[in-house]
Protein backbone atom coordinates (compact mmCIF):
# COMPACT_ATOMS: atom_id res chain seq x y z
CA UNK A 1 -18.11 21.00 29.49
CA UNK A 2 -16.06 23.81 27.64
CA UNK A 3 -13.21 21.57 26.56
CA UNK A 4 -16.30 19.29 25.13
CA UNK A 5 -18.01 22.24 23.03
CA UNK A 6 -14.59 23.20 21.89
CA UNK A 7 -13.64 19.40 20.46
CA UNK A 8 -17.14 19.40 18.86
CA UNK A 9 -16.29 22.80 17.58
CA UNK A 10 -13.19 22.14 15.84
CA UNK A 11 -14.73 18.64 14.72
CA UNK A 12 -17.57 20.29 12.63
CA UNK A 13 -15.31 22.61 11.35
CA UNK A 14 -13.00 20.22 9.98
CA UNK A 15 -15.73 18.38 8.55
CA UNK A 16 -17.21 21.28 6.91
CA UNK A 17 -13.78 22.57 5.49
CA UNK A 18 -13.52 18.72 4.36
CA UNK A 19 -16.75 18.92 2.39
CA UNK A 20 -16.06 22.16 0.59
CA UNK A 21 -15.49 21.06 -3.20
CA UNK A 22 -16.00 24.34 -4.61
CA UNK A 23 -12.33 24.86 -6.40
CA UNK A 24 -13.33 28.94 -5.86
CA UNK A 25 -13.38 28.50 -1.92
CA UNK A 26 -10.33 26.75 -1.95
CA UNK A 27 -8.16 28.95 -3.99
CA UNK A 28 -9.75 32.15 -1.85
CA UNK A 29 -8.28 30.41 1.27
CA UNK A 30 -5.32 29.42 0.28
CA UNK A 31 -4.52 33.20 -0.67
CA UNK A 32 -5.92 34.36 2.55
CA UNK A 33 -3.89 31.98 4.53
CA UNK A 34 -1.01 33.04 2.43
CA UNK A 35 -1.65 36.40 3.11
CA UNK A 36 -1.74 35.97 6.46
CA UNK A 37 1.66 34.53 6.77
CA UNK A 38 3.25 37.08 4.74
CA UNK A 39 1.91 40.28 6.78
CA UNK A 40 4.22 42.54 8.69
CA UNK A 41 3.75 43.99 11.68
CA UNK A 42 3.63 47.64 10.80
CA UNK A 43 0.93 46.80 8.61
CA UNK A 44 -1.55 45.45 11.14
CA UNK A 45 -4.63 47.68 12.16
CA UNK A 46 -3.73 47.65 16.10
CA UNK A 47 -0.28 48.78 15.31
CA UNK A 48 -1.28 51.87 12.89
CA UNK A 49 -4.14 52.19 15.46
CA UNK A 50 -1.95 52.82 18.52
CA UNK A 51 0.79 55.17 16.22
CA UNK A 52 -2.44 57.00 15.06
CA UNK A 53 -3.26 57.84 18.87
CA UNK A 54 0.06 58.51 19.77
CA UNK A 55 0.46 61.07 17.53
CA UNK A 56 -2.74 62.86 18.07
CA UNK A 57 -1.98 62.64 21.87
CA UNK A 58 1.83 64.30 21.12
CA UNK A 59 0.96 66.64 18.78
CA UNK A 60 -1.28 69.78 19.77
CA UNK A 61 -0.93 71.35 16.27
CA UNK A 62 -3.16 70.67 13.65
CA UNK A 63 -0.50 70.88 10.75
CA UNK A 64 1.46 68.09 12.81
CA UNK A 65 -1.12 65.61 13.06
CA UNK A 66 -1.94 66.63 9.92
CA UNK A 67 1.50 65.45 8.35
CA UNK A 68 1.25 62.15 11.24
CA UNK A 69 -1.79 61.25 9.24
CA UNK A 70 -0.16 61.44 5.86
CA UNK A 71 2.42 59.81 7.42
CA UNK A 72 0.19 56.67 8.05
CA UNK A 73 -1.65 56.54 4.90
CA UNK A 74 -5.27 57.93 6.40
């Protein structure tokens, strides 16, 4: 039953995406899916996520995670 809603699922999405004439929509994902493809690692939310907590779990003073949060653009 699962495999059956996910073949219907990626049938109407197709379709959908097929239907979409707007020249806008198009552009919009072609630069998202471009953007996707060109996005490094150390640029990704879980990544600066987990660095963020690993610095306020090392450091104890505030003037060090202070200059950890500079470090990571927050």
């Amino acid at each position: 039953m699962l495999l059956l809603c996910r073949v219907q699922a990626s049938w109407r999405g197709y379709r959908v995406r097929r239907q979409i004439k707007d020249k806008k929509v198009h552009e919009v994902r072609k630069k998202v899916q471009e953007a996707m493809r060109n996005v490094k690692e150390e640029n990704k939310l879980y990544y600066r996520t987990s660095l963020a907590l690993d610095f306020l779990l090392t450091y104890r003073q505030l003037s060090q995670m202070l200059q950890a949060l500079i470090h990571l653009g927050l």
